[in-house]
Protein backbone atom coordinates (compact mmCIF):
# COMPACT_ATOMS: atom_id res chain seq x y z
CA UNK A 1 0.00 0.00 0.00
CA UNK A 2 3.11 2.38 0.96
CA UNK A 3 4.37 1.66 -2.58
CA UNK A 4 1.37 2.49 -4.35
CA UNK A 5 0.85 5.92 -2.56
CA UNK A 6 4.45 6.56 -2.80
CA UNK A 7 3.91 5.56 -6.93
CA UNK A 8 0.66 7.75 -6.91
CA UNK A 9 3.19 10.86 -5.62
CA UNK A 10 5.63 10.83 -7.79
CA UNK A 11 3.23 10.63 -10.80
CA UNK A 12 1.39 13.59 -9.19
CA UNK A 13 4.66 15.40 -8.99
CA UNK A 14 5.75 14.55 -12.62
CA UNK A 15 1.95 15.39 -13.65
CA UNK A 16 2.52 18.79 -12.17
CA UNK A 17 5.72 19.69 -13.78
CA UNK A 18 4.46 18.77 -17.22
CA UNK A 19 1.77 20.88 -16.51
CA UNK A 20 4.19 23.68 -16.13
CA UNK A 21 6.51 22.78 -18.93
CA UNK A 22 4.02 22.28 -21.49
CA UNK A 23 2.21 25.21 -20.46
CA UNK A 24 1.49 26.08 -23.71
CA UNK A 25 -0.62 23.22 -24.98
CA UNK A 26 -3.56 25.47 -23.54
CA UNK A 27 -3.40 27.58 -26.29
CA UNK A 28 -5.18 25.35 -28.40
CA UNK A 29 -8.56 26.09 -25.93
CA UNK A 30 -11.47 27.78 -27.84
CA UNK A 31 -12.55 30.78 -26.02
CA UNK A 32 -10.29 30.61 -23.09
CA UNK A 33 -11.40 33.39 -21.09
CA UNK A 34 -15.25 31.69 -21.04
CA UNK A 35 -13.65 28.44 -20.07
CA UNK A 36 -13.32 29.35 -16.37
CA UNK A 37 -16.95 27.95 -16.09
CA UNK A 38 -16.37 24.84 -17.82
CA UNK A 39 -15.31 21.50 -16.41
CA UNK A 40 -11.58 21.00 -16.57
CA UNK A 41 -10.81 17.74 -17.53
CA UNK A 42 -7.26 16.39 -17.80
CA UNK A 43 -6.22 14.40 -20.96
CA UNK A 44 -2.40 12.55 -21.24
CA UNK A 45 -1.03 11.32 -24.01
CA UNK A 46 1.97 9.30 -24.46
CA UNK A 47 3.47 11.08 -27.87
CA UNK A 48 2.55 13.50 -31.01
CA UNK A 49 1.63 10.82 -32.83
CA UNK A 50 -0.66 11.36 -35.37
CA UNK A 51 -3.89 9.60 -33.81
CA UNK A 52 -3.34 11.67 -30.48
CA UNK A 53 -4.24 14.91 -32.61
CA UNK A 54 -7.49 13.57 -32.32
CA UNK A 55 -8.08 15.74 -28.41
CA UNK A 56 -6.28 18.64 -29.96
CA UNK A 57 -8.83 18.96 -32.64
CA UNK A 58 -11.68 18.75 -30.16
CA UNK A 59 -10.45 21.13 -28.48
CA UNK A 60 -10.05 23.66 -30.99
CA UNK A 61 -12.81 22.75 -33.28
CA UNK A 62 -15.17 23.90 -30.29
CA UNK A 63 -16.71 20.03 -29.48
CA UNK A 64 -15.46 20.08 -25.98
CA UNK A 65 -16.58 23.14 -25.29
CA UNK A 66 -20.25 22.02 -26.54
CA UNK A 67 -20.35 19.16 -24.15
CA UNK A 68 -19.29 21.87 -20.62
CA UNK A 69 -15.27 20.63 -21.04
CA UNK A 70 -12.10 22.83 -20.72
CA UNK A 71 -9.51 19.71 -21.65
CA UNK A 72 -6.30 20.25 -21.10
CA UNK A 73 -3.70 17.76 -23.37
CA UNK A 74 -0.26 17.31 -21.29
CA UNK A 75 2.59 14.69 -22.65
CA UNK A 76 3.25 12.10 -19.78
CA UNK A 77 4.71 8.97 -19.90
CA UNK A 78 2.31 5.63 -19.92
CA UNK A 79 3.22 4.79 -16.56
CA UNK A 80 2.83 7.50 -15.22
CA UNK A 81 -0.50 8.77 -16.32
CA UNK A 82 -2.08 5.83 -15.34
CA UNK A 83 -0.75 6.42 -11.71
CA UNK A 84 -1.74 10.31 -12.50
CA UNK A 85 -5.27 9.15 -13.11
CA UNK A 86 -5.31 6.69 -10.00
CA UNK A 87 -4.55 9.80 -7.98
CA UNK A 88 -7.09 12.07 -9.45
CA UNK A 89 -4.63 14.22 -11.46
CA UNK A 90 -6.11 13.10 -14.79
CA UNK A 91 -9.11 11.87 -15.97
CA UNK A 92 -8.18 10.01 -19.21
CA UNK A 93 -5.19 8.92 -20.56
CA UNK A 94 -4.83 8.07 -24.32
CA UNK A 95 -2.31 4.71 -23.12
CA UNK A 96 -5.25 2.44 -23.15
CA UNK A 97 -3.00 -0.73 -23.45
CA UNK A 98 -1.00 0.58 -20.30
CA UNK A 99 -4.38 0.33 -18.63
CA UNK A 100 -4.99 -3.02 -19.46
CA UNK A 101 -1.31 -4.34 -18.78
CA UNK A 102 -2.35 -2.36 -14.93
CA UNK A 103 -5.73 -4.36 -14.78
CA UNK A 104 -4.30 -7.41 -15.68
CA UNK A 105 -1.95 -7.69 -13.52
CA UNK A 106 -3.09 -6.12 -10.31
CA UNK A 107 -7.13 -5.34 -10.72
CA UNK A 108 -6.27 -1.81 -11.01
CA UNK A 109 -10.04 -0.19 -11.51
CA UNK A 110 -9.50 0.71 -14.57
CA UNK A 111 -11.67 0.87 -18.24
CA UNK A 112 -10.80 1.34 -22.03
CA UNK A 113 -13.74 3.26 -23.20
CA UNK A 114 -13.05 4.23 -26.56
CA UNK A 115 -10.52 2.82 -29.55
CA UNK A 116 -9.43 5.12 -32.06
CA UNK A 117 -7.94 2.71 -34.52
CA UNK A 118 -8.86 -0.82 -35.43
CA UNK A 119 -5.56 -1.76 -37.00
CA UNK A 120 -2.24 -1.81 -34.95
CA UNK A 121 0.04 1.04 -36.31
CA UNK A 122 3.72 -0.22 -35.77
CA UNK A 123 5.59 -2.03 -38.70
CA UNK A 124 8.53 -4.06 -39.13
CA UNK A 125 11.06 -2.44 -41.35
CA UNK A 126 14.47 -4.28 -42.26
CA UNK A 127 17.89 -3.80 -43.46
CA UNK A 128 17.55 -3.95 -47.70
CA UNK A 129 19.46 -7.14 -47.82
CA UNK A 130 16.51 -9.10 -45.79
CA UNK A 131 14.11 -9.74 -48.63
CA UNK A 132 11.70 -12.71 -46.71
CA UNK A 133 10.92 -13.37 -43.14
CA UNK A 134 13.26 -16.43 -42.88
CA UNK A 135 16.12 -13.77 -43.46
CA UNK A 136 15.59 -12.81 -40.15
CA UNK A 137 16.40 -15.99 -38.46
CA UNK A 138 19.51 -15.29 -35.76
CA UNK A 139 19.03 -11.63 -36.63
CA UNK A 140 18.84 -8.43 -33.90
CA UNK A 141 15.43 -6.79 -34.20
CA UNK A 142 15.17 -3.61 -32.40
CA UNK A 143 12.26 -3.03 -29.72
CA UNK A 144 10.96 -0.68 -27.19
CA UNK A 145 11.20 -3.38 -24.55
CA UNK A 146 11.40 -7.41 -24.59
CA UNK A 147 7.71 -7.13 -22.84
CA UNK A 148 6.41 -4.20 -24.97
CA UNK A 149 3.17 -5.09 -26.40
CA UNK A 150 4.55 -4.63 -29.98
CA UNK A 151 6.98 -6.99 -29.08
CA UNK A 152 4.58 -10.03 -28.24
CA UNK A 153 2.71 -9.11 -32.35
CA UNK A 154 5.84 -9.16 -33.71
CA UNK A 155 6.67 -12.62 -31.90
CA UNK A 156 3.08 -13.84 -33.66
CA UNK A 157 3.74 -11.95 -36.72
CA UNK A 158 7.18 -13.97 -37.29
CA UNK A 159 5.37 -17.26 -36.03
CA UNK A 160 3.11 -17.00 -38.65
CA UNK A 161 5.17 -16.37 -41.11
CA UNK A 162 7.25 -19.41 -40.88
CA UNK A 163 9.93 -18.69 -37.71
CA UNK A 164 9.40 -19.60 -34.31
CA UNK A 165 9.05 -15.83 -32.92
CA UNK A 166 10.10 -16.94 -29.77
CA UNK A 167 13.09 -18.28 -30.59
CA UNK A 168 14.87 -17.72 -33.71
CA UNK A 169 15.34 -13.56 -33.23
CA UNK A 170 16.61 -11.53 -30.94
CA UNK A 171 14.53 -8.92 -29.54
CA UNK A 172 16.31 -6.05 -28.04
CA UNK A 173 15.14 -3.19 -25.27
CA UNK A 174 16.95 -0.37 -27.18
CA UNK A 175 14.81 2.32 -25.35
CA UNK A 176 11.41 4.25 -26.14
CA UNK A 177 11.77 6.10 -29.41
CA UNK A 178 15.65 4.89 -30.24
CA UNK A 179 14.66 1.85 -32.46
CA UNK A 180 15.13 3.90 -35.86
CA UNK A 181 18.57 4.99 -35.04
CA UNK A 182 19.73 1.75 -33.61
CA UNK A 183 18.45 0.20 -37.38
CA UNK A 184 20.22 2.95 -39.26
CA UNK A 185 23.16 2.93 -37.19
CA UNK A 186 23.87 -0.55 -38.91
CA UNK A 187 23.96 -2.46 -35.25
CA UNK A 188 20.51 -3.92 -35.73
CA UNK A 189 19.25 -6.07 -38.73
CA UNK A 190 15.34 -4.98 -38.09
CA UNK A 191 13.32 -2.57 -36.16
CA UNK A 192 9.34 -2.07 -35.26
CA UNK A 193 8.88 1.00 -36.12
CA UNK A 194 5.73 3.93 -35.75
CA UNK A 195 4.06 5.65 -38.64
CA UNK A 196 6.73 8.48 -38.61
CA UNK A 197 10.29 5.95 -37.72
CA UNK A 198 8.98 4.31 -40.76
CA UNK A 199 9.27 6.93 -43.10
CA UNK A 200 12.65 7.88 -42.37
CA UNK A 201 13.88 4.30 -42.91
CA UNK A 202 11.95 3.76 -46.06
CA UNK A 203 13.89 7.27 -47.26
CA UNK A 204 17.01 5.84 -46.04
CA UNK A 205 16.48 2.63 -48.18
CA UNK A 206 15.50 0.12 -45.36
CA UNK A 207 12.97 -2.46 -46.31
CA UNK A 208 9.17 -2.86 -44.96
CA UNK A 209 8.35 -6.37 -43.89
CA UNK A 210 5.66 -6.33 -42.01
CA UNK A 211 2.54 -4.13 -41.39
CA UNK A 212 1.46 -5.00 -38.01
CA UNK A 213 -2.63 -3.77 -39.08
CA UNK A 214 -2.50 -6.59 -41.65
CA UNK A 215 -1.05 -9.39 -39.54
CA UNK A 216 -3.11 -9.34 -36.54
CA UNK A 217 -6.26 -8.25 -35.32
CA UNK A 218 -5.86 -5.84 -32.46
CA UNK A 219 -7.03 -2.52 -31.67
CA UNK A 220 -4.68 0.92 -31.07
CA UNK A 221 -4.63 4.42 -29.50
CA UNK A 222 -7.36 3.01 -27.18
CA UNK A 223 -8.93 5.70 -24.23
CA UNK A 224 -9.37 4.83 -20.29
CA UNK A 225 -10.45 5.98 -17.43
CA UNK A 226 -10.73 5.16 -13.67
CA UNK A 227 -14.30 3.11 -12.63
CA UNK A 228 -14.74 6.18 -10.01
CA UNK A 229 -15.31 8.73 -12.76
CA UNK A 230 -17.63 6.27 -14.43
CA UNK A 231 -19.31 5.85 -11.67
CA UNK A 232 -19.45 9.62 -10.07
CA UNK A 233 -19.18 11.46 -13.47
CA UNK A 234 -20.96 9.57 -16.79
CA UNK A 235 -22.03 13.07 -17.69
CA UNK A 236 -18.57 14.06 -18.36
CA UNK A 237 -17.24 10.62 -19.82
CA UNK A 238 -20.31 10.41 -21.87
CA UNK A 239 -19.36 14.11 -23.14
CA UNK A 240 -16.24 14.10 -23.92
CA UNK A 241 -16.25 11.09 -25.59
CA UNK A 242 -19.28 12.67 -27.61
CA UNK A 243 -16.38 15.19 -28.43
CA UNK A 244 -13.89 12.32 -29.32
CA UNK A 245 -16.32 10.54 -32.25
CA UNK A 246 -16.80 14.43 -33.62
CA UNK A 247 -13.18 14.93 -33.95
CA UNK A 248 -12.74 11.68 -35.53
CA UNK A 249 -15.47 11.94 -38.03
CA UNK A 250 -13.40 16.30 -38.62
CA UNK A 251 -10.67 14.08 -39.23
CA UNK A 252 -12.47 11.57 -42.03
CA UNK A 253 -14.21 14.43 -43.81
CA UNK A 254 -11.59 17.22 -43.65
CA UNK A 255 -8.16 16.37 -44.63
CA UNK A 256 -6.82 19.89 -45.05
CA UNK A 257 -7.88 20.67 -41.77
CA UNK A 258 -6.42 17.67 -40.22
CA UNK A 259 -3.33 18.07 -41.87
CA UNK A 260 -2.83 21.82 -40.73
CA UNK A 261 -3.48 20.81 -37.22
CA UNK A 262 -0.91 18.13 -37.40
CA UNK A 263 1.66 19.97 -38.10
CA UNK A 264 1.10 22.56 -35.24
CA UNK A 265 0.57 19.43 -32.98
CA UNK A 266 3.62 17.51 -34.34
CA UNK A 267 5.69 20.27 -35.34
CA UNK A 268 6.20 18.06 -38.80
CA UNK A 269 6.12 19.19 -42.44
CA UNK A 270 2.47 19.36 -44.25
CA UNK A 271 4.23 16.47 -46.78
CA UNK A 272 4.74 14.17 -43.99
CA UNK A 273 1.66 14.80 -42.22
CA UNK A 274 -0.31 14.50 -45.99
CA UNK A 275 1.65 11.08 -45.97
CA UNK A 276 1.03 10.07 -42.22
CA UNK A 277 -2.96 11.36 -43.52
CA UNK A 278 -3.15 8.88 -46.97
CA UNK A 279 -1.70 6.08 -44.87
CA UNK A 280 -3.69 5.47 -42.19
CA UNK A 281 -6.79 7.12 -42.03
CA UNK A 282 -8.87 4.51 -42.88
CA UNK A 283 -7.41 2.92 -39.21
CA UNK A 284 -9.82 5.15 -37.13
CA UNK A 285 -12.95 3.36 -36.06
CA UNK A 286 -16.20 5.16 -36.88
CA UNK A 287 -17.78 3.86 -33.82
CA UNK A 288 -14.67 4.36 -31.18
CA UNK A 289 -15.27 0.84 -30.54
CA UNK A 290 -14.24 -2.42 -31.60
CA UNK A 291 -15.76 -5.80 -31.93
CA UNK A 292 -15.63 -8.52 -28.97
CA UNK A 293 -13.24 -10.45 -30.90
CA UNK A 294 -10.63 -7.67 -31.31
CA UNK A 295 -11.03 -7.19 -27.65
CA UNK A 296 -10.27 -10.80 -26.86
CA UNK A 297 -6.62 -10.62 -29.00
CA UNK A 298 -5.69 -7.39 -26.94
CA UNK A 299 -6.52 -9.55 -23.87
CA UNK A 300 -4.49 -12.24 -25.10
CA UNK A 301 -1.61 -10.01 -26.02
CA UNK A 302 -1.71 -8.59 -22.46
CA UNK A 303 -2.06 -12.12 -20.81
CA UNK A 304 1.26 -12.98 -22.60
CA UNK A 305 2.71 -9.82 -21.51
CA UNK A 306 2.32 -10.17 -17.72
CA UNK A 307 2.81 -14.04 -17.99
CA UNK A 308 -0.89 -14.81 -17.03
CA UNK A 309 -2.55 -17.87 -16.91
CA UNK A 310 -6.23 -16.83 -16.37
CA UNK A 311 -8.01 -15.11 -19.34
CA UNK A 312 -9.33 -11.90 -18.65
CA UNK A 313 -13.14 -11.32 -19.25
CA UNK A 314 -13.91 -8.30 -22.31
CA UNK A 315 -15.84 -6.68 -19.46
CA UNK A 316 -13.53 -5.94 -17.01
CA UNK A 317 -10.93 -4.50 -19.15
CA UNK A 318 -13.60 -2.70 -21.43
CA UNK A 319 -16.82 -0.65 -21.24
CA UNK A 320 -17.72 1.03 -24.72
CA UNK A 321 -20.98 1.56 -23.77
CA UNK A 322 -20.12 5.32 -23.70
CA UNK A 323 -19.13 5.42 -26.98
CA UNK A 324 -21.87 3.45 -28.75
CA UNK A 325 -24.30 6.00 -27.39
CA UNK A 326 -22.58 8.76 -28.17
CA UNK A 327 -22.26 7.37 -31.83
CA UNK A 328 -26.29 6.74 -31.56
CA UNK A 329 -27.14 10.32 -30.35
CA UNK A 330 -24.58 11.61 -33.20
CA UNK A 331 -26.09 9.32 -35.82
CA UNK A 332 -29.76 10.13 -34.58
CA UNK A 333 -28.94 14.11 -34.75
CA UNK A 334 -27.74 13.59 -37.94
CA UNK A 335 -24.50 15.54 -36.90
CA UNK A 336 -21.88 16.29 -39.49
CA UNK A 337 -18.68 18.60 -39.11
């Protein structure tokens, strides 16, 4: 209990100095001076990546201010935002799978309430000389952790093609965000890669292998919260994610806009985010939801992840019931952007 409250500090007091670092991230608030009688609701996200701008654009296209919320976006790591949220500091965190990993393996009271993306967005990109998946027997593949989730869909991924993805790669920890240099830096023979890693190494001449949204069947980008809120707030969960599907469906109908706010979230080039744009839109669930089968493989992958024997029922690492309202009352309204 000691170590949980001391955990539940220290991601209060690394919550707080993001806060002040990344003061800024306010300015994308729509009438800011009005807000002081809205709800603030805290919202972390992991990294810029392009399915996060999803809460920016809410924000700034007005839709949380429609539903009574002030969000504020902050950067914090997994880890700690799921601690952050335990404590009370924030109120949804965009590292869904980081939830479920916590649920798993301690009945942390915890739900994934929305999924942005129905295909997994990390790929498997090579040196040019490794034309098949056997190539990669005895090779290096660089990871962001022996345990990382991507790591246990790449093991499947090789399996299925043909290796035994336990056992004939290596799979190294080279640290969150350093796979693309360790690849280019010549150490490694292959690298899982995001969206953006990927295009660098494709520019450099590396070689794509794998797409990890056509191999397996998982979900990405997913959305919790803590059971309190659902319990004491549904007015606010049920809002904001109201404000989550509008953003989404901004995102499907205007690419110009999404592609401007990109690269103010990003701080990338209006080519790349045009190429992040072509590439994986059609990822983002219409419904932030995904069917009870896709919910059963995350399980799975998380079961593998914390060594677990039981399987884990859909319902107590999931409740979407939020978002298939709020994708009723849209439908029924007939909103559009």
């Amino acid at each position: 209990m000691k170590n949980q409250s001391k955990r539940v500090l220290q991601a209060r007091i690394s919550l707080r100095f993001a806060f002040a670092l990344l003061g800024s991230v306010q300015l994308w608030a729509v009438g800011f001076v009005s807000a002081q009688s809205l709800q603030t609701v805290n919202m972390a996200i992991p990294a810029r990546s392009f399915q996060m701008v999803i809460y920016p654009i809410a924000q700034q296209k007005g839709y949380m201010k429609e539903e009574g919320i002030d969000q504020r976006v902050v950067f914090v790591a997994p880890t700690t935002s799921i601690q952050a949220m335990l404590g009370g500091d924030v109120q949804f965190t965009g590292a869904g799978s980081s939830a479920l990993v916590s649920i798993a393996r301690g009945n942390t009271p915890l739900k994934v309430v929305a999924a942005t993306n129905d295909r997994v967005l990390q790929w498997l990109v090579t040196k040019p000389e490794i034309t098949t998946p056997k190539d990669l027997k005895g090779k290096r593949i660089a990871t962001t952790g022996v345990a990382a989730i991507a790591t246990f869909m790449a093991r499947q991924v090789l399996t299925k093609h043909g290796l035994d993805g336990n056992k004939d790669v290596n799979y190294l920890d080279v640290g969150q965000g350093n796979q693309l240099a360790a690849l280019l830096g010549g150490g490694f023979d292959a690298a899982i890669l995001s969206v953006e890693q990927r295009y660098v190494a494709l520019d450099k001449g590396m070689r794509e292998m794998f797409f990890f949204g056509n191999e397996v069947k998982n979900s990405w980008g997913t959305l919790a919260t803590t059971d309190k809120l659902i319990k004491e707030n549904p007015k606010m969960i049920g809002g904001f994610i109201r404000a989550t599907l509008k953003a989404m469906r901004y995102i499907r109908q205007d690419k110009e806009g999404t592609i401007s706010a990109m690269t103010k979230f990003a701080n990338v080039s209006r080519q790349q985010a045009s190429r992040v744009y072509d590439d994986i839109i059609l990822t983002f669930t219409r419904s932030g939801t995904v069917d009870d089968e896709t919910q059963r493989n995350d399980l799975n992958i998380i079961r593998q992840v914390i060594n677990g024997n039981e399987t884990m029922p859909n319902s107590k690492g999931y409740d979407f019931s939020f978002a298939s309202e709020a994708e009723q009352q849209l439908n029924k309204s007939g909103w559009k952007p």
